[in-house]
C-alpha atoms as a PDB file:
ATOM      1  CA  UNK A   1     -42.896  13.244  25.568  1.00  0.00           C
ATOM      2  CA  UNK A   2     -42.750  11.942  29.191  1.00  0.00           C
ATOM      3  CA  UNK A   3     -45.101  14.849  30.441  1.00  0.00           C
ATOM      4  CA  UNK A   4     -48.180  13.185  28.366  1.00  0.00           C
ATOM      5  CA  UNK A   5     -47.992  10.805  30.691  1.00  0.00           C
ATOM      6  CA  UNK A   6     -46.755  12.174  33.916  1.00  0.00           C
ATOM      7  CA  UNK A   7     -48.620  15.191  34.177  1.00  0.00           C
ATOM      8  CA  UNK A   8     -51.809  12.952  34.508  1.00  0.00           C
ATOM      9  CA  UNK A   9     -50.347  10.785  37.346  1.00  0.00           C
ATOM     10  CA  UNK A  10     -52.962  10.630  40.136  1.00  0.00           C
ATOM     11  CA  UNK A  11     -52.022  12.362  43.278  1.00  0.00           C
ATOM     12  CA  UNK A  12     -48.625  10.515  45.201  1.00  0.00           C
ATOM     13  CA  UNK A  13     -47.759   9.066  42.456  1.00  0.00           C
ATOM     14  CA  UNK A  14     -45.081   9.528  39.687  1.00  0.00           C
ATOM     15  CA  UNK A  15     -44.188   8.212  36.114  1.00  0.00           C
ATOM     16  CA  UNK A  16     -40.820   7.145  35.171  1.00  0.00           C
ATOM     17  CA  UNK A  17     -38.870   6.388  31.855  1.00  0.00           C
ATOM     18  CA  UNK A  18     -38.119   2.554  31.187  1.00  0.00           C
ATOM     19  CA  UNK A  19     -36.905   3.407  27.813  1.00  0.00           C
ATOM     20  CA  UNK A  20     -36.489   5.837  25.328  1.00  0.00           C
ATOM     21  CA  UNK A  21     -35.842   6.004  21.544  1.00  0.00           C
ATOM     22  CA  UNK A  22     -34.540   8.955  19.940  1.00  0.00           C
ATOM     23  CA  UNK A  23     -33.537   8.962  15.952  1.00  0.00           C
ATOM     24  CA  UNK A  24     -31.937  12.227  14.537  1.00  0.00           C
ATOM     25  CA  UNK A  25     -32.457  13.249  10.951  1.00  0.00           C
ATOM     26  CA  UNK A  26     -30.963  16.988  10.704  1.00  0.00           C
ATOM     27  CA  UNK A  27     -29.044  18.993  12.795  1.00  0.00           C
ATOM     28  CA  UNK A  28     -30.529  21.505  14.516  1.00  0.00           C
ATOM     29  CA  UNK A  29     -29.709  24.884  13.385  1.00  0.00           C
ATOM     30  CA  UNK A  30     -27.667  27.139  15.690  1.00  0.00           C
ATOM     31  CA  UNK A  31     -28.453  30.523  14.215  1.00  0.00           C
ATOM     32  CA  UNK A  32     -31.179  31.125  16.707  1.00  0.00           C
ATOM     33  CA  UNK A  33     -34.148  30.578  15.171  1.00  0.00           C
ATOM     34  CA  UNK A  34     -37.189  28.860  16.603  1.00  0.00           C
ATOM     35  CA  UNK A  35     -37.529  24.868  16.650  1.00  0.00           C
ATOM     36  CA  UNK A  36     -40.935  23.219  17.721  1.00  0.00           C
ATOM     37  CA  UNK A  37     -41.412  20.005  19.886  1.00  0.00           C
ATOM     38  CA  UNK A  38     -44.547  18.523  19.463  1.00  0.00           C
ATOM     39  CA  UNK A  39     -45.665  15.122  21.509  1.00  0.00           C
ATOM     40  CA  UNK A  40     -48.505  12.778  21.733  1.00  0.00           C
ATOM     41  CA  UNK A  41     -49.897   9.826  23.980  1.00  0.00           C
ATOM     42  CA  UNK A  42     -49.417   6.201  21.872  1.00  0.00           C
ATOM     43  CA  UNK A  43     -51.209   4.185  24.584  1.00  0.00           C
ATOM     44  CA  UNK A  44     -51.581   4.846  28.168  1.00  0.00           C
ATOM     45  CA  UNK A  45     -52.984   1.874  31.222  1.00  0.00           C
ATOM     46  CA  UNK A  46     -52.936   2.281  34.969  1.00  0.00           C
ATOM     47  CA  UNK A  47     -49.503   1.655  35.389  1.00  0.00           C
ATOM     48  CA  UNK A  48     -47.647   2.466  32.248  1.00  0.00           C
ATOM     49  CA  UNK A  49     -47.955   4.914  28.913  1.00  0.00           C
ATOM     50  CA  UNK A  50     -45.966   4.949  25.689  1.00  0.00           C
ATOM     51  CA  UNK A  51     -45.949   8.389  23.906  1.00  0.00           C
ATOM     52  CA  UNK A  52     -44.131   9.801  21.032  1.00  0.00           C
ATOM     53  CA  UNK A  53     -42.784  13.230  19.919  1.00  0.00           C
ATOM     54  CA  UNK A  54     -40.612  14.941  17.422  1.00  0.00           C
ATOM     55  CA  UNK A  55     -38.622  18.180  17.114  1.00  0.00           C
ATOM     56  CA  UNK A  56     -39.202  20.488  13.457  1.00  0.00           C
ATOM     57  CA  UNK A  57     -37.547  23.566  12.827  1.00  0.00           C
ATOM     58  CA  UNK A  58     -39.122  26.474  11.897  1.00  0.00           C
ATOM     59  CA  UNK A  59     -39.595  25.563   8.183  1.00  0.00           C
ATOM     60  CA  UNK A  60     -41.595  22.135   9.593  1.00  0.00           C
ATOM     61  CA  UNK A  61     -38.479  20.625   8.527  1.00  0.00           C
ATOM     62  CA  UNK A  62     -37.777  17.084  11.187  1.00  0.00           C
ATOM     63  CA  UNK A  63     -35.069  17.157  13.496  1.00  0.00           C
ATOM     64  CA  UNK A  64     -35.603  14.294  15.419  1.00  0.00           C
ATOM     65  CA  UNK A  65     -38.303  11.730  16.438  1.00  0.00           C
ATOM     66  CA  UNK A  66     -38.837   9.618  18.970  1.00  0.00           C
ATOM     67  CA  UNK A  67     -40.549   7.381  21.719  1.00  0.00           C
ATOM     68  CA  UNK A  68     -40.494   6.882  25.675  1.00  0.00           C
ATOM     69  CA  UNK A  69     -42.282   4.538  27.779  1.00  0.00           C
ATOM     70  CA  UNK A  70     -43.011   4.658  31.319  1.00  0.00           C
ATOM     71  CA  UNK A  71     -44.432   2.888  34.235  1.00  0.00           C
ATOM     72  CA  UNK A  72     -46.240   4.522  37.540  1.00  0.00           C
ATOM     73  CA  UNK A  73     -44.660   4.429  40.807  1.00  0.00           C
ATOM     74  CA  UNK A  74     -45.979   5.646  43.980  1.00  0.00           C
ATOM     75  CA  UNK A  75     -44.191   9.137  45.686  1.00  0.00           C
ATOM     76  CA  UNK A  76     -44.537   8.009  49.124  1.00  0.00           C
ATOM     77  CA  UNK A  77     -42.093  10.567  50.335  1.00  0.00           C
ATOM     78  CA  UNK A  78     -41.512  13.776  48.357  1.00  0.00           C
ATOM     79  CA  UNK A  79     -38.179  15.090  48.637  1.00  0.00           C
ATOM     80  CA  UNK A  80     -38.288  19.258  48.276  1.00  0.00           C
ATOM     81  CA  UNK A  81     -36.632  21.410  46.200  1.00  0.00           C
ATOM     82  CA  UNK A  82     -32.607  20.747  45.564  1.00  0.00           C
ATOM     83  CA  UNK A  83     -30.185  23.139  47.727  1.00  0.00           C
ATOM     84  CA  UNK A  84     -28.164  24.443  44.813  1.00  0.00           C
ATOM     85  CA  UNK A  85     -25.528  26.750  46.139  1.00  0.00           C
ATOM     86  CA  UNK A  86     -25.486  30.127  44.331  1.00  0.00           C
ATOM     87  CA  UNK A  87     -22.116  29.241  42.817  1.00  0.00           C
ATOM     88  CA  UNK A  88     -22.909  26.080  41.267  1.00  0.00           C
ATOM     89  CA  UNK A  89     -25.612  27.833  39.998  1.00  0.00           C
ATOM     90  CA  UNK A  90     -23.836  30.477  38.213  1.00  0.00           C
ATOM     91  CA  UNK A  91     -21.013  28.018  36.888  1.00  0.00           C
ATOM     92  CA  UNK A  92     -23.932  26.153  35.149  1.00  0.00           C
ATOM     93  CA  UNK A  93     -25.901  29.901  33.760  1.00  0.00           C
ATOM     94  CA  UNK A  94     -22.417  30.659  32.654  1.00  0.00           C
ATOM     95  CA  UNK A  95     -21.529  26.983  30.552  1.00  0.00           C
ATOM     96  CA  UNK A  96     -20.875  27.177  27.132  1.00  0.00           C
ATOM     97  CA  UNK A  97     -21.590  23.732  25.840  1.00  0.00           C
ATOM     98  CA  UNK A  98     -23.492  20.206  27.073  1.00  0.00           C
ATOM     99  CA  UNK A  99     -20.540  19.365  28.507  1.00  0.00           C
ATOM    100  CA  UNK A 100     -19.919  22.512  30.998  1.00  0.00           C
ATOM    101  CA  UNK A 101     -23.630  22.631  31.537  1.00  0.00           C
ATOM    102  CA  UNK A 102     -23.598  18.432  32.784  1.00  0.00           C
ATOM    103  CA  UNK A 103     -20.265  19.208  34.954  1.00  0.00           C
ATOM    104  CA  UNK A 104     -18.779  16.581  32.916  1.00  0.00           C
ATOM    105  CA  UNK A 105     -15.498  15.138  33.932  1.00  0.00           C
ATOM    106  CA  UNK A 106     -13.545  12.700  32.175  1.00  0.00           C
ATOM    107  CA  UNK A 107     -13.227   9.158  34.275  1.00  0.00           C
ATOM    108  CA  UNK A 108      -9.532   8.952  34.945  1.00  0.00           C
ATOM    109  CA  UNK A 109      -7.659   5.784  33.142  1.00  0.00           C
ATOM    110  CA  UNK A 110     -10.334   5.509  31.143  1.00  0.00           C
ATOM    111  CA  UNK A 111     -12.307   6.470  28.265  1.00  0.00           C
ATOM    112  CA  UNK A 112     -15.938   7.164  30.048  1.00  0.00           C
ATOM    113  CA  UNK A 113     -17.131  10.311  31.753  1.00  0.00           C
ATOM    114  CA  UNK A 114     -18.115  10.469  35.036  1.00  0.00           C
ATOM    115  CA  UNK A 115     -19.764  13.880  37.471  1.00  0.00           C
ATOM    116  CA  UNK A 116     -20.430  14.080  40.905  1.00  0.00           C
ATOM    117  CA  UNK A 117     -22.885  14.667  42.865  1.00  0.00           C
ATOM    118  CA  UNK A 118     -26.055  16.686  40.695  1.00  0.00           C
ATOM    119  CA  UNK A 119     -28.859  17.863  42.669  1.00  0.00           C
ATOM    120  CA  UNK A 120     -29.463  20.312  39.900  1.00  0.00           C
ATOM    121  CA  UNK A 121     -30.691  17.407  38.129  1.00  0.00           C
ATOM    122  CA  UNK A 122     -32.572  15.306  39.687  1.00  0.00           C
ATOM    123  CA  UNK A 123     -36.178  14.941  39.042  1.00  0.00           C
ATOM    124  CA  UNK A 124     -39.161  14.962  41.504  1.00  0.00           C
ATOM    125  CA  UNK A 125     -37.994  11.875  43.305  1.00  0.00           C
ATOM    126  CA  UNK A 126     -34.460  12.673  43.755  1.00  0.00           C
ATOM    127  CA  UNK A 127     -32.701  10.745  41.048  1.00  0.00           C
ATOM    128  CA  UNK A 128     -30.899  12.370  38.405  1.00  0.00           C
ATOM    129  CA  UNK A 129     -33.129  12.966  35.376  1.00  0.00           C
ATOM    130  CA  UNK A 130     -33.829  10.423  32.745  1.00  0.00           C
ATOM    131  CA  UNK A 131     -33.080  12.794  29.959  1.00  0.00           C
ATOM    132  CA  UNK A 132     -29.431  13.941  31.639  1.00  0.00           C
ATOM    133  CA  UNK A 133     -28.623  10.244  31.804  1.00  0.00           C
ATOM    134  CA  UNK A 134     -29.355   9.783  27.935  1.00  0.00           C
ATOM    135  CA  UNK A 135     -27.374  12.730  27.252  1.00  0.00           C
ATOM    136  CA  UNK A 136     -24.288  11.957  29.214  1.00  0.00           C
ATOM    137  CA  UNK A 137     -24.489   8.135  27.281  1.00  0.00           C
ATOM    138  CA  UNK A 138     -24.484  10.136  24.219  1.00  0.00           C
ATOM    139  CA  UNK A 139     -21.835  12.245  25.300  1.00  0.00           C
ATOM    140  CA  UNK A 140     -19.595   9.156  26.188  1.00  0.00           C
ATOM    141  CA  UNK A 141     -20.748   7.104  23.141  1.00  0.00           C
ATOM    142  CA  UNK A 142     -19.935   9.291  20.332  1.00  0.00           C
ATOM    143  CA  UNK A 143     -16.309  10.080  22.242  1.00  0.00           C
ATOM    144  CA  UNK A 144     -15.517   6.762  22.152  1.00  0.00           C
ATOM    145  CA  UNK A 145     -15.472   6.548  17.901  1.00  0.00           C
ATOM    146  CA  UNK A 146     -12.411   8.198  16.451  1.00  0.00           C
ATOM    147  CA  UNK A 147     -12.542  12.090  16.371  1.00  0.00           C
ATOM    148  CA  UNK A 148     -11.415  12.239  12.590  1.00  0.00           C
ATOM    149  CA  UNK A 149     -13.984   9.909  11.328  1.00  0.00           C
ATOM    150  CA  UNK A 150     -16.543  12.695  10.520  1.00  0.00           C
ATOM    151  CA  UNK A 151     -19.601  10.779  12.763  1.00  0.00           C
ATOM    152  CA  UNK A 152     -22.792  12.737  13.621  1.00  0.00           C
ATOM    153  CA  UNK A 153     -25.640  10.342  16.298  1.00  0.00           C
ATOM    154  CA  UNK A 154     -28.243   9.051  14.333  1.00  0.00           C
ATOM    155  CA  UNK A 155     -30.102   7.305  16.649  1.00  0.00           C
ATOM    156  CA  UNK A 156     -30.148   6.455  20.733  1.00  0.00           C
ATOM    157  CA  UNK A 157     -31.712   3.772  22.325  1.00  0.00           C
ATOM    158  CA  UNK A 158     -31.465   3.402  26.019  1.00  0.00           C
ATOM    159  CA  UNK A 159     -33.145   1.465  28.920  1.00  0.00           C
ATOM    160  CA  UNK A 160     -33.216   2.764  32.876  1.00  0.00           C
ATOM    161  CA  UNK A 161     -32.972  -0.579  34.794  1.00  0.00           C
ATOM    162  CA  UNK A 162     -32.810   1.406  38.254  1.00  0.00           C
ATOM    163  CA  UNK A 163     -32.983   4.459  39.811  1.00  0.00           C
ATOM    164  CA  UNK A 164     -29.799   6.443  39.619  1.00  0.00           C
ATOM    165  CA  UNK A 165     -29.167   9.049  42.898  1.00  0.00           C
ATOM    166  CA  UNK A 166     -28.588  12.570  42.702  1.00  0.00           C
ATOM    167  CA  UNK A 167     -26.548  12.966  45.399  1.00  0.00           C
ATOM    168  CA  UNK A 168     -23.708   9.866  44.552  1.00  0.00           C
ATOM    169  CA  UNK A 169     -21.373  10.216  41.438  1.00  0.00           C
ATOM    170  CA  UNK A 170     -22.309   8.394  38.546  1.00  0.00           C
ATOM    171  CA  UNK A 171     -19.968   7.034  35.946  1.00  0.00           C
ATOM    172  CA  UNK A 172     -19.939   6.027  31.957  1.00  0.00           C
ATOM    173  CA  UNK A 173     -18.820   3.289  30.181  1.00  0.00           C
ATOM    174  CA  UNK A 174     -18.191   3.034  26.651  1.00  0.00           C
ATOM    175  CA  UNK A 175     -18.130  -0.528  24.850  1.00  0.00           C
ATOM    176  CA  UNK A 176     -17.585   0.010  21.064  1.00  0.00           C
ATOM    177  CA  UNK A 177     -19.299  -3.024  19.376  1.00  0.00           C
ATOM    178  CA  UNK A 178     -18.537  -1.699  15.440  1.00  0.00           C
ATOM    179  CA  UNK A 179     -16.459   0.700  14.138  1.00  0.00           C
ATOM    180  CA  UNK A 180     -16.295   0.918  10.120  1.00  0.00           C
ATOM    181  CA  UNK A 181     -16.058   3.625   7.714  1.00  0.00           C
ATOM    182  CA  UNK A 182     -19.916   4.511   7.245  1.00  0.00           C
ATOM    183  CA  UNK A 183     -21.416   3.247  10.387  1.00  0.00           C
ATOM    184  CA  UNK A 184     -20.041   3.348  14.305  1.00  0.00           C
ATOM    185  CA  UNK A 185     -22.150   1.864  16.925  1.00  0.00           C
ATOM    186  CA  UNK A 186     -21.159   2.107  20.644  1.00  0.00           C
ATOM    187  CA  UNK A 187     -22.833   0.573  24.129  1.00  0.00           C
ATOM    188  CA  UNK A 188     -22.310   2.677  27.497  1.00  0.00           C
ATOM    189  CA  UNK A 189     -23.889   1.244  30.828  1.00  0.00           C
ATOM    190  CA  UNK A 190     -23.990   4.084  33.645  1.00  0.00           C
ATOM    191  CA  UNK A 191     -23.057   2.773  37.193  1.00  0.00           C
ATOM    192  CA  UNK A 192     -23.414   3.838  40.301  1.00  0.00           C
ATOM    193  CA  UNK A 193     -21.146   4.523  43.228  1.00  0.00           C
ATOM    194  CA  UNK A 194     -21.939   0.741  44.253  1.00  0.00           C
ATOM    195  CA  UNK A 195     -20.938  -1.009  40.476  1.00  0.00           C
ATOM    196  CA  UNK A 196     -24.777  -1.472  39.988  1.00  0.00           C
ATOM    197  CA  UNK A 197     -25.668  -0.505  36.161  1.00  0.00           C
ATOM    198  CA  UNK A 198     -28.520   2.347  36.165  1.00  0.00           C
ATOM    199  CA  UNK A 199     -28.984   2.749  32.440  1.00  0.00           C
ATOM    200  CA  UNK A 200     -27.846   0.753  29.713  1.00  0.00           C
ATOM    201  CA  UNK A 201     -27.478   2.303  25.977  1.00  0.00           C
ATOM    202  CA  UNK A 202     -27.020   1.885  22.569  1.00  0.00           C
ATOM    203  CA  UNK A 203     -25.258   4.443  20.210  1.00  0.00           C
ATOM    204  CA  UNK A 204     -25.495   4.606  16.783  1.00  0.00           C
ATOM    205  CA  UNK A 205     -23.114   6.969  14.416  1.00  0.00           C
ATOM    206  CA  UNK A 206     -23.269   7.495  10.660  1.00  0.00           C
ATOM    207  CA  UNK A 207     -20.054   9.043   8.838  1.00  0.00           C
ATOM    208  CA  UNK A 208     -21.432  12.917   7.379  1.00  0.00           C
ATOM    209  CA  UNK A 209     -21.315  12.805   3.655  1.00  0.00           C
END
């Protein structure tokens, strides 16, 4: 969705996510076949665009649907290309779920997640990418609702209120505001190495009939 809006940036300059909304309908299937994304611009100005996107299998079936919105910033200063050492490299070809693929560690005494230092994901300005921060929330918010209680993510709502370093460990905190029998709902603020909150989110779990 963000590329709508990005990928027409002028020249030294760069669009961010302020927020995104994501609602899930199906699960995606996980015999192989082919799922489409599909995206378009909502409203775009000189300093911010709104676009929205969903995900269909191949029977046009919906996955998911959603919305970002961003604001321009200048890219005074470029960084290049992220030294990724060829073993970190491999570890990540080689993962075998989100979890391996993030580095994902859970935070000692505590029920959050936290990883270390990711230049593999950062984006063009050096922080770590707005979609691996909504991921990791989702990771954190979902394992904070009982494991027995059947829940699948329904919907994620989450809001970057600054800009969260590649090269500094980040860490996850899970605040569950409702747990029932049908409906589990879950709020985990990212923080960086300094106790600042980078990204605040909302999780929201339905119970699989």
């Amino acid at each position: 969705m963000g590329h709508l809006v990005s990928g027409v940036m002028p020249e030294g300059f760069w669009a961010v996510s302020t927020e995104i909304h994501l609602d899930f309908v199906e699960d995606p299937p996980v015999d192989g076949s082919v799922l489409r994304a599909e995206s378009w611009v909502l409203g775009r100005s000189a300093r911010a665009g709104l676009a929205g996107g969903r995900i269909v299998d191949a029977q046009g079936q919906l996955i998911a649907s959603g919305t970002t919105r961003l604001q321009t910033v200048p890219l005074a200063d470029p960084p290049g290309a992220p030294e990724i050492s060829p073993d970190d490299l491999d570890s990540r070809l080689r993962a075998r779920s989100i979890v391996d693929l993030l580095d994902v560690e859970y935070a000692r005494g505590a029920s959050g997640i936290e990883f270390g230092p990711s230049p593999m994901l950062a984006n063009p300005m050096g922080n770590i990418h707005g979609g691996v921060l909504l991921c990791a929330s989702e990771i954190t918010g979902s394992a904070a609702l009982a494991a027995d209680a059947g829940f699948r993510t329904t919907s994620i709502q989450i809001s970057y209120l600054r800009p969260c370093p590649s090269d500094e460990p980040v860490t996850f905190a899970p605040k569950v505001i409702h747990r029932g029998r049908s409906l589990g709902v879950v709020e985990v603020s990212s923080r960086n190495t300094a106790g600042k909150t980078c990204t605040t989110a909302t999780i929201t779990c339905s119970a699989i009939r």
